[in-house]
N, C-alpha and C. Protein backbone atom coordinates (compact mmCIF):
# COMPACT_ATOMS: atom_id res chain seq x y z
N UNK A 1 0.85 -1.18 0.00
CA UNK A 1 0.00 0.00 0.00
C UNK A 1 0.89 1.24 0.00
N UNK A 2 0.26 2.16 -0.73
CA UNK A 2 1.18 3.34 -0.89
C UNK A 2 0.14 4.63 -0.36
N UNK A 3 0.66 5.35 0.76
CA UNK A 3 0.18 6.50 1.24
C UNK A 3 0.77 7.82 0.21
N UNK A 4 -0.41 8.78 -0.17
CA UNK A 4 0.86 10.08 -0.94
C UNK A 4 -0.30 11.46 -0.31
N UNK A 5 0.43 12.01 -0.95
CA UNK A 5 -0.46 13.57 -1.50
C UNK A 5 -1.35 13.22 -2.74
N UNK A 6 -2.59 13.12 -2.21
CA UNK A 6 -3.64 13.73 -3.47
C UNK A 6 -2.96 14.17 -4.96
N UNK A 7 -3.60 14.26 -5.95
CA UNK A 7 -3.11 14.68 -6.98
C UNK A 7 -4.58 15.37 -7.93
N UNK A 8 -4.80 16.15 -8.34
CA UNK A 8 -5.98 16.39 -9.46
C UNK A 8 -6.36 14.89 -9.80
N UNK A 9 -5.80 14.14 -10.64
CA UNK A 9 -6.22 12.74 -11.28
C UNK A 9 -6.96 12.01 -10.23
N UNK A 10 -6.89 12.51 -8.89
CA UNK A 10 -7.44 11.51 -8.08
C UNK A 10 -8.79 12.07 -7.67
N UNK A 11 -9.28 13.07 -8.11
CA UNK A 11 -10.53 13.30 -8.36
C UNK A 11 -11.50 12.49 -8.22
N UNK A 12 -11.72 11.74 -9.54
CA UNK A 12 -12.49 10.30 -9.41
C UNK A 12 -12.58 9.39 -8.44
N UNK A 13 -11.30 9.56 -7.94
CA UNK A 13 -11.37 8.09 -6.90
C UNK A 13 -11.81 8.93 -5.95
N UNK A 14 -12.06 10.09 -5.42
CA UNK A 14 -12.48 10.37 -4.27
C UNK A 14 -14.21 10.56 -4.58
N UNK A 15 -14.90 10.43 -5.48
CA UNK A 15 -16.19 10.76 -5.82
C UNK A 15 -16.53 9.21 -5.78
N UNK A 16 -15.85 8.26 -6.32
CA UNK A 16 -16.30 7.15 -6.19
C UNK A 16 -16.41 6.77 -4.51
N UNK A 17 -15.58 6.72 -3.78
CA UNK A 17 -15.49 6.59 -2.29
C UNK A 17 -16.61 7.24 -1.58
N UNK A 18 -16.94 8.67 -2.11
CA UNK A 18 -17.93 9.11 -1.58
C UNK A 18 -19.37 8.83 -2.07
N UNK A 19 -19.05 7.81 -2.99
CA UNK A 19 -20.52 7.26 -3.61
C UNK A 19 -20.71 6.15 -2.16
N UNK A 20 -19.98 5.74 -1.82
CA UNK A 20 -20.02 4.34 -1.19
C UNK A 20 -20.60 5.16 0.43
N UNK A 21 -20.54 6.02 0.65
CA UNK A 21 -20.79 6.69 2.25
C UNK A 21 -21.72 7.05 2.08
N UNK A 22 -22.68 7.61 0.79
CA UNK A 22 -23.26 9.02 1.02
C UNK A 22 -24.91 8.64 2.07
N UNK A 23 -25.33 7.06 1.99
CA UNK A 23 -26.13 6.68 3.19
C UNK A 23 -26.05 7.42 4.23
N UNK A 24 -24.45 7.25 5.02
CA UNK A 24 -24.07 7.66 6.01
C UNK A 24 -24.47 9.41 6.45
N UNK A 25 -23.47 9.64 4.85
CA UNK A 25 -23.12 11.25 5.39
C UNK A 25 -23.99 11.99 4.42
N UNK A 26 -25.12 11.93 4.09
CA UNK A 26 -25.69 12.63 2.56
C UNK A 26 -25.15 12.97 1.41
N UNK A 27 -25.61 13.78 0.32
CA UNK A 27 -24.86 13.45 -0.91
C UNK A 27 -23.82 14.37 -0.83
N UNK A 28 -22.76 13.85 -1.84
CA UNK A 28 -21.61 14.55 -1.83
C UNK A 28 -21.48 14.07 -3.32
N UNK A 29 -21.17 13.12 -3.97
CA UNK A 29 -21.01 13.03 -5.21
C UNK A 29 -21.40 14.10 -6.44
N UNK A 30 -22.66 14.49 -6.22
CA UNK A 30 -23.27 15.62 -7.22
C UNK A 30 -23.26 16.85 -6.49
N UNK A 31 -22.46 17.13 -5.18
CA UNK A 31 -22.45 18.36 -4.67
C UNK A 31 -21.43 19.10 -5.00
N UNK A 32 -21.36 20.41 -5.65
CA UNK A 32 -20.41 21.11 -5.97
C UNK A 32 -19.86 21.82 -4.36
N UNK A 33 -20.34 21.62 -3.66
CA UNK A 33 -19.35 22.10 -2.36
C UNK A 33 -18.21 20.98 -2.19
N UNK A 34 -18.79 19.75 -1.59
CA UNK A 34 -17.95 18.83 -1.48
C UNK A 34 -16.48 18.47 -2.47
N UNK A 35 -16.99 18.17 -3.77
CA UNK A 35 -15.99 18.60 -5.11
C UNK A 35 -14.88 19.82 -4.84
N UNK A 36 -15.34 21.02 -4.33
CA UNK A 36 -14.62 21.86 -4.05
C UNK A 36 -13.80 21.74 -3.41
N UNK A 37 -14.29 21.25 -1.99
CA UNK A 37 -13.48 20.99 -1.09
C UNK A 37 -12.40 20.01 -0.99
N UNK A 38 -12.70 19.18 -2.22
CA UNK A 38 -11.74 18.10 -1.89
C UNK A 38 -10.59 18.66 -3.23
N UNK A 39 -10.87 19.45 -3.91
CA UNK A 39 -10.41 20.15 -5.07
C UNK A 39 -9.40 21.14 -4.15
N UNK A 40 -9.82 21.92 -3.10
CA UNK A 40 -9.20 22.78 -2.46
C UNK A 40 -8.05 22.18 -0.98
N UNK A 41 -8.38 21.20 -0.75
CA UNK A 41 -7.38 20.15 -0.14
C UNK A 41 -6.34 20.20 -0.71
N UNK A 42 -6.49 19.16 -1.95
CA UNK A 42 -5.15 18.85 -3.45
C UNK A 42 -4.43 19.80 -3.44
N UNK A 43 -5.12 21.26 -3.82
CA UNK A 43 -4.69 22.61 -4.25
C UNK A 43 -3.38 22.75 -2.73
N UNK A 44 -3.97 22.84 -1.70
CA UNK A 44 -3.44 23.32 -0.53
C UNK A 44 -2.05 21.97 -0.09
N UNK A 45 -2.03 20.59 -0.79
CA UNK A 45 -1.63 19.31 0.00
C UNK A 45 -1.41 19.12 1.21
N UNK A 46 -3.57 19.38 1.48
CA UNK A 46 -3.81 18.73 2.77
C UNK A 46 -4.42 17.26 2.33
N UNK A 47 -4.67 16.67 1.51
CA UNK A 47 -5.37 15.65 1.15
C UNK A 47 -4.50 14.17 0.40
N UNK A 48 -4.95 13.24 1.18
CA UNK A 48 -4.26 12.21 1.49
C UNK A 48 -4.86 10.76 0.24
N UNK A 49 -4.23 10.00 -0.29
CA UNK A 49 -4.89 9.23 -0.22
C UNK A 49 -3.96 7.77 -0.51
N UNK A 50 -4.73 6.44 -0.34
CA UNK A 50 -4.24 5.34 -0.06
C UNK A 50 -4.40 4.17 -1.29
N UNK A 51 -3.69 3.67 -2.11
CA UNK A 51 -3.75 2.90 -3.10
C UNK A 51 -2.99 1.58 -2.95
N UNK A 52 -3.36 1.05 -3.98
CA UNK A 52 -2.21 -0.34 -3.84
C UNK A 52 -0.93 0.00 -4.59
N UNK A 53 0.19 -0.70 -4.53
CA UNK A 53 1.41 -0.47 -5.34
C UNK A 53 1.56 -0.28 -6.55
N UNK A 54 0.01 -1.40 -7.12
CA UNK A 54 0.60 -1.42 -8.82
C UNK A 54 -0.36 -0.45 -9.41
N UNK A 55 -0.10 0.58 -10.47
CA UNK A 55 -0.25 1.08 -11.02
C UNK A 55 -0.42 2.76 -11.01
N UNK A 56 0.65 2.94 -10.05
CA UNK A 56 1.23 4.61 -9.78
C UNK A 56 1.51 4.95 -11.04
N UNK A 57 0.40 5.36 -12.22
CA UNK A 57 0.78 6.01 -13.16
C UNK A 57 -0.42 7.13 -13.09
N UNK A 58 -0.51 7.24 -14.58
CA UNK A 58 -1.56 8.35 -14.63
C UNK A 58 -2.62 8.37 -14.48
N UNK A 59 -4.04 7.11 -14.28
CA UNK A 59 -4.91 6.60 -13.96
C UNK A 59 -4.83 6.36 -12.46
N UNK A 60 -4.02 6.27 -11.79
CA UNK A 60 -3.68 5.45 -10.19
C UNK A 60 -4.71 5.99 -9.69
N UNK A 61 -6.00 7.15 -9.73
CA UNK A 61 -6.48 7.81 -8.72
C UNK A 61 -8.14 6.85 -8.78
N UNK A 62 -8.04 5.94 -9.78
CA UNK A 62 -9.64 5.62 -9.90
C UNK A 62 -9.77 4.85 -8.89
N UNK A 63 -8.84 3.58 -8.62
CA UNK A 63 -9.14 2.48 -7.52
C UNK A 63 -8.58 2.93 -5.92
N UNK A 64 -8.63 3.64 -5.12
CA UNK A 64 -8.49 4.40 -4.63
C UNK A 64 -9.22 3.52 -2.81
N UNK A 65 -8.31 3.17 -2.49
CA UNK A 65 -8.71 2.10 -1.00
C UNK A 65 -8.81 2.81 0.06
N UNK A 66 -8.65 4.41 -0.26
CA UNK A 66 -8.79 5.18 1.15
C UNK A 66 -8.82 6.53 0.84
N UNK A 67 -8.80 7.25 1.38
CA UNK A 67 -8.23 9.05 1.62
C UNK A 67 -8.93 9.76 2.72
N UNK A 68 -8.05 10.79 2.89
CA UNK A 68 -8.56 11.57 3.92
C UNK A 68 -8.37 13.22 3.63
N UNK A 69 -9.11 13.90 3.97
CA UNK A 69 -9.09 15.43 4.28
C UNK A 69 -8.40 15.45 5.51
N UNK A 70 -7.66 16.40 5.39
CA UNK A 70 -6.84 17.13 6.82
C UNK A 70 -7.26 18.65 6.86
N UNK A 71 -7.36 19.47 7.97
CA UNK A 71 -7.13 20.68 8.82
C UNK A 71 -6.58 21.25 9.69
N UNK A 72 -7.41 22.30 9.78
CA UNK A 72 -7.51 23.23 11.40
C UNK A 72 -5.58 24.00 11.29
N UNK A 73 -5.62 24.64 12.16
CA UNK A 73 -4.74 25.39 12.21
C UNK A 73 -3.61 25.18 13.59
N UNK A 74 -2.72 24.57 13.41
CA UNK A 74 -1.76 24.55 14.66
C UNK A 74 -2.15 25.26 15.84
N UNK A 75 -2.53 24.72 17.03
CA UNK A 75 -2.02 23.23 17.79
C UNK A 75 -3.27 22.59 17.44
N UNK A 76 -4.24 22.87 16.94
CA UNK A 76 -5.67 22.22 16.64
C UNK A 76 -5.81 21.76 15.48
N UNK A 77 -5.81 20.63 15.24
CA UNK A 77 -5.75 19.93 14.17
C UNK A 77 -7.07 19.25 14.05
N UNK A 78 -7.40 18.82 12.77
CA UNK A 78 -8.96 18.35 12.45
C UNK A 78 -8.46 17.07 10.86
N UNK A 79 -9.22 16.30 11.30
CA UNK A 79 -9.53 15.26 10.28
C UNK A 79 -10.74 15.73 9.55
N UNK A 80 -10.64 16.41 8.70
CA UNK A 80 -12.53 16.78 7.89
C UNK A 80 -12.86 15.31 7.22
N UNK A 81 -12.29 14.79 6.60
CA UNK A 81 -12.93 13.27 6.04
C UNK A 81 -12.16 11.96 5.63
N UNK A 82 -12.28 11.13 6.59
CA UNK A 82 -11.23 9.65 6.05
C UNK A 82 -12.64 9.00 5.79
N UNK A 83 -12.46 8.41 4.57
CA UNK A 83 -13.06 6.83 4.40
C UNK A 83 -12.56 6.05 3.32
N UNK A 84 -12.62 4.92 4.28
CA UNK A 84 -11.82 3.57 3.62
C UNK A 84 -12.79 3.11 2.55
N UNK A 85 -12.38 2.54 1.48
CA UNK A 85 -13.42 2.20 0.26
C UNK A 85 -13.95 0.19 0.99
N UNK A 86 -15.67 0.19 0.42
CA UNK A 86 -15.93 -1.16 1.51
C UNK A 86 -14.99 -2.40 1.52
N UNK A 87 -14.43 -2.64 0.31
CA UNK A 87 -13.57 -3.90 0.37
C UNK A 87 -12.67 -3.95 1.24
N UNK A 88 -11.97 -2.68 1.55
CA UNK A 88 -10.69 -2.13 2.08
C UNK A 88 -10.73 -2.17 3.76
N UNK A 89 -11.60 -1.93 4.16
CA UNK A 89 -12.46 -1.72 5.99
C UNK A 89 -11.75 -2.89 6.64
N UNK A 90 -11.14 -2.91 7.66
CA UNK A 90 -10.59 -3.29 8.45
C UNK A 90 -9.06 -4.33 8.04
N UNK A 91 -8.64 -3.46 7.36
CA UNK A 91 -7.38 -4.28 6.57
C UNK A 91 -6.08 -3.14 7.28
N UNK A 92 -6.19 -2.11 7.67
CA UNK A 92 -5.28 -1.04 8.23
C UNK A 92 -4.85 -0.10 7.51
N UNK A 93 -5.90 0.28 6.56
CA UNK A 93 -5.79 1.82 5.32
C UNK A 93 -6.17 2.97 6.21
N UNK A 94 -7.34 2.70 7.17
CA UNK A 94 -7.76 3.64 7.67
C UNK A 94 -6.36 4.64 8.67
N UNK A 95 -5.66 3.45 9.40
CA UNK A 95 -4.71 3.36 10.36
C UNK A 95 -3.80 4.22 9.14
N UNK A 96 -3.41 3.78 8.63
CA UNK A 96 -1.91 4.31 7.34
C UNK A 96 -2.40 5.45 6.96
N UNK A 97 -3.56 6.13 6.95
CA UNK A 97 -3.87 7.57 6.57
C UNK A 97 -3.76 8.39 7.57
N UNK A 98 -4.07 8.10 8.57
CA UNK A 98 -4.11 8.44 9.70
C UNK A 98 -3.04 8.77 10.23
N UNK A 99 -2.07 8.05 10.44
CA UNK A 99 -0.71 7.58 10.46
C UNK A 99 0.09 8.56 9.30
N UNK A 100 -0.31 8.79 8.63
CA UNK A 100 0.50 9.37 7.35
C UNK A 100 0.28 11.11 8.06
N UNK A 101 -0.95 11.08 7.68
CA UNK A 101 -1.14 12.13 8.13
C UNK A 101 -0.75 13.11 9.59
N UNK A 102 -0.61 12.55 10.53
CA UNK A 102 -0.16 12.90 11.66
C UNK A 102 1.37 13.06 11.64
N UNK A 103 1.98 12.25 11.16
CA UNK A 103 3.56 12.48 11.17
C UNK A 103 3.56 13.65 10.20
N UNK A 104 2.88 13.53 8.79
CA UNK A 104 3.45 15.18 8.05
C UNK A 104 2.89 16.18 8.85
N UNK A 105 1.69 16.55 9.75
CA UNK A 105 1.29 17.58 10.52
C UNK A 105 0.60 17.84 11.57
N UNK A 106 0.89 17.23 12.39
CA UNK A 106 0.98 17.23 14.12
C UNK A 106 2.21 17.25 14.31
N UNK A 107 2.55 18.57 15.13
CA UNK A 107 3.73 18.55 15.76
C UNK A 107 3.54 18.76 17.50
N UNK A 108 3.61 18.04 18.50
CA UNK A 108 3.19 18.31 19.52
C UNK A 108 4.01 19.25 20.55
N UNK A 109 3.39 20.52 20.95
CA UNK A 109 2.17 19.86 21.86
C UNK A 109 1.06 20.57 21.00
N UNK A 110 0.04 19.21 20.53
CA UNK A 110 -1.42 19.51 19.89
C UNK A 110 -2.66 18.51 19.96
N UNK A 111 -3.46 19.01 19.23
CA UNK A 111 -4.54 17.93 19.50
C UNK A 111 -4.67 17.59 18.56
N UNK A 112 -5.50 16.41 17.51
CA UNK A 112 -6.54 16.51 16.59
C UNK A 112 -7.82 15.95 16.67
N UNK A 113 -8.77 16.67 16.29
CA UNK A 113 -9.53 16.12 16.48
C UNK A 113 -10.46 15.58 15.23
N UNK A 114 -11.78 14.94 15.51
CA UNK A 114 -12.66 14.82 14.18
C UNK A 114 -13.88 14.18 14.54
N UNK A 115 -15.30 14.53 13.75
CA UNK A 115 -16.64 14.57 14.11
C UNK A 115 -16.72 12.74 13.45
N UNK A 116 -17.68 12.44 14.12
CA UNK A 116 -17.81 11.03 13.60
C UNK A 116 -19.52 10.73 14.04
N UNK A 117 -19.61 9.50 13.99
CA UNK A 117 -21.05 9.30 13.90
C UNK A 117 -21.62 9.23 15.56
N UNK A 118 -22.35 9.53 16.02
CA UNK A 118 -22.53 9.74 17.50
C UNK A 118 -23.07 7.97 17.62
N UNK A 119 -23.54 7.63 19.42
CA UNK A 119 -23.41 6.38 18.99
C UNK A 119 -24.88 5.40 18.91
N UNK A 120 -25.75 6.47 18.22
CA UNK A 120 -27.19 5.65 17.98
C UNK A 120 -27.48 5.83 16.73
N UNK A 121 -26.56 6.69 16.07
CA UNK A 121 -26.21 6.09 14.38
C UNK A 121 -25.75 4.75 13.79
N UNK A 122 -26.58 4.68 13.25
CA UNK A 122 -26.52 2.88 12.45
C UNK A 122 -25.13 3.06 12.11
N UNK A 123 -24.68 3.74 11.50
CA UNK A 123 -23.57 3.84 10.94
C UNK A 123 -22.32 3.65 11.66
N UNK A 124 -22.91 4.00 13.47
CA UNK A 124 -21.71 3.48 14.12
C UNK A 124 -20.96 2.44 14.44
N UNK A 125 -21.63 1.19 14.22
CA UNK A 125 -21.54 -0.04 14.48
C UNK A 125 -21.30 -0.52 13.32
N UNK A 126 -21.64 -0.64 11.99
CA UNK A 126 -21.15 -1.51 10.62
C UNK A 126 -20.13 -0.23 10.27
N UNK A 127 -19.83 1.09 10.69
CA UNK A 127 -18.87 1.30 9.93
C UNK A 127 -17.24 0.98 11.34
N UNK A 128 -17.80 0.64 11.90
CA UNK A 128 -16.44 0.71 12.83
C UNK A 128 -15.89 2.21 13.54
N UNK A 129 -16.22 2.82 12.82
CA UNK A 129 -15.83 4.03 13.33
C UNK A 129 -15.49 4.83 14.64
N UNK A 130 -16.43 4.60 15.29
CA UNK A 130 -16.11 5.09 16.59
C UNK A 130 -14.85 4.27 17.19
N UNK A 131 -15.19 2.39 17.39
CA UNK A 131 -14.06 1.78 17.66
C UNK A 131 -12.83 2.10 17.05
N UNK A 132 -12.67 2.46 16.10
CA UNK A 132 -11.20 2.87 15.44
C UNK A 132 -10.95 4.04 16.00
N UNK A 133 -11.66 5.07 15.91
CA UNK A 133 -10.75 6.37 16.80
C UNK A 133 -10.50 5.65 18.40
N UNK A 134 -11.42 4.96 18.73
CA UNK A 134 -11.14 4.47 20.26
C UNK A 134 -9.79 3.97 20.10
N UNK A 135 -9.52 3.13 18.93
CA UNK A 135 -8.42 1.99 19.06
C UNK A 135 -7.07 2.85 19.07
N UNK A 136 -6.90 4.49 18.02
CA UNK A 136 -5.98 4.89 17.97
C UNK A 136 -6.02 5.98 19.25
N UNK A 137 -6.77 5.95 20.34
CA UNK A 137 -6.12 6.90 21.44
C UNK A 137 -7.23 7.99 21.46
N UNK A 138 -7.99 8.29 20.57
CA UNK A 138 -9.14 9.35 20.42
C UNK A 138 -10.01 8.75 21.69
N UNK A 139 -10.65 9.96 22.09
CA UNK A 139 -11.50 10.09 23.46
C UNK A 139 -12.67 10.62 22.62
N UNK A 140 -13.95 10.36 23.17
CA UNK A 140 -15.29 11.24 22.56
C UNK A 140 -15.29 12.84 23.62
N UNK A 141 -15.86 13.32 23.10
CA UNK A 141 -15.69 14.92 23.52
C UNK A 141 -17.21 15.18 23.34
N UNK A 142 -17.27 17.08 23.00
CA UNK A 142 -18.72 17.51 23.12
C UNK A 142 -19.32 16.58 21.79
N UNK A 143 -20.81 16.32 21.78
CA UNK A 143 -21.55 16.40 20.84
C UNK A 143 -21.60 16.86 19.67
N UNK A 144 -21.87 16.94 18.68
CA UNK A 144 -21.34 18.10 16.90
C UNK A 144 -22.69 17.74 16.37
N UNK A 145 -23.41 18.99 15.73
CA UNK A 145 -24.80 18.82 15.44
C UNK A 145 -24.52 17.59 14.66
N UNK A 146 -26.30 17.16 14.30
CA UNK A 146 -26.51 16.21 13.33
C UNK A 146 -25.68 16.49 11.89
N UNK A 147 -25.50 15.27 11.15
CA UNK A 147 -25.11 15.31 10.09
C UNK A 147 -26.20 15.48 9.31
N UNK A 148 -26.16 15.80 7.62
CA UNK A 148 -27.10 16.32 6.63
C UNK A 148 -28.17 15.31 6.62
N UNK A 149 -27.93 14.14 6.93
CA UNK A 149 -28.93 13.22 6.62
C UNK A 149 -29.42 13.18 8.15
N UNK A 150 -29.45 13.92 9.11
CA UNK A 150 -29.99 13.61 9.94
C UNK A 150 -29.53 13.44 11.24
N UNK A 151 -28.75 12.26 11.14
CA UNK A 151 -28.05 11.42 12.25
C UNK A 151 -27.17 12.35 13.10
N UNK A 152 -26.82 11.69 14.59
CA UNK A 152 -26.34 12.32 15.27
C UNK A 152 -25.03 11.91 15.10
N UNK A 153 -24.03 12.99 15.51
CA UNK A 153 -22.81 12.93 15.83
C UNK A 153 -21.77 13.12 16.78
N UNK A 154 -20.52 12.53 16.91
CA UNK A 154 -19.92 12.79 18.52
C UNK A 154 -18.25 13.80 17.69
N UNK A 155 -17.96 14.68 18.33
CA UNK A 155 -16.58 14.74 18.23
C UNK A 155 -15.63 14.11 19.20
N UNK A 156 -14.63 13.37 18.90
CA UNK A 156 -13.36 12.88 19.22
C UNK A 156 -12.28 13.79 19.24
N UNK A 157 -11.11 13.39 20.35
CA UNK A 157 -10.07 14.06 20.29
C UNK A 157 -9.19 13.68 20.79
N UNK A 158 -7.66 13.47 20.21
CA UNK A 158 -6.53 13.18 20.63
C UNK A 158 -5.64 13.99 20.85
N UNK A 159 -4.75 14.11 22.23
CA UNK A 159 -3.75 15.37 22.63
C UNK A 159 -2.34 14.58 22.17
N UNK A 160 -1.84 15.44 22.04
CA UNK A 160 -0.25 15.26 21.50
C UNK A 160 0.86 15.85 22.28
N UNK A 161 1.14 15.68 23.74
CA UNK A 161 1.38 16.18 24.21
C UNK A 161 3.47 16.42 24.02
């Protein structure tokens, strides 16, 4: 598995990934905000994403086993969006983005944090989610309104001391 910086070409693979969530988190595929944002990540190289070895060429961005959005502004750091593509879920892509990401920008002493599914969202239990920030050291914190589709949400947070 190969962790990098985003690239334009990987466009696609992040619209496809977000085809696979949008149950979870509402639409994003046909949303020109979302597009933006993940357009304005690339632009900035806050945006992460996770592939297999073979075929780092000019296509590499369609099959696309992970990525994440990064933020926030030193010492406060923010995860805006990891998701692992479904085949990929509990194989350790989520961990390697995560992981990637924290060594290029957490420098401690900081936190990061990130909103996730609160825990009477369906979504909390088949997507793993909450358990994985549990597993890497994340604590639940205040509440974070509902997400677009509804559902409630918790923010998490890890100190870096």
């Amino acid at each position: 598995m190969i962790i990098r910086l985003a690239g334009r070409r990987d466009l696609p693979g992040f619209l496809r990934l977000a085809a696979q969530v949008e149950h979870w988190f509402g639409p994003m595929v046909d949303d020109p905000g979302f597009t933006g944002a993940v357009e304005k990540h690339i632009r900035r190289s806050t945006a992460l994403v996770a592939q297999t070895g073979e075929g780092y060429g000019e296509d590499s961005g369609t099959d696309l086993l992970g990525a994440l959005l990064f933020g926030g502004t030193a010492p406060v750091h923010k995860v805006h969006w990891l998701v692992v593509s479904e085949q990929s879920r509990r194989t350790g892509v989520g961990r390697a983005l995560l992981t990637d990401a924290t060594r290029r920008w957490v420098h401690a002493p900081a936190s990061l944090e990130v909103v996730t599914f609160g825990k009477d969202h369906p979504g909390a239990a088949r997507s793993g989610a909450r358990a994985f920030y549990e597993h890497l050291g994340f604590t639940p914190s205040a509440p974070a309104p509902p997400g677009p589709e509804g559902g409630s949400r918790q923010r998490y947070h890890r100190a870096f001391p």
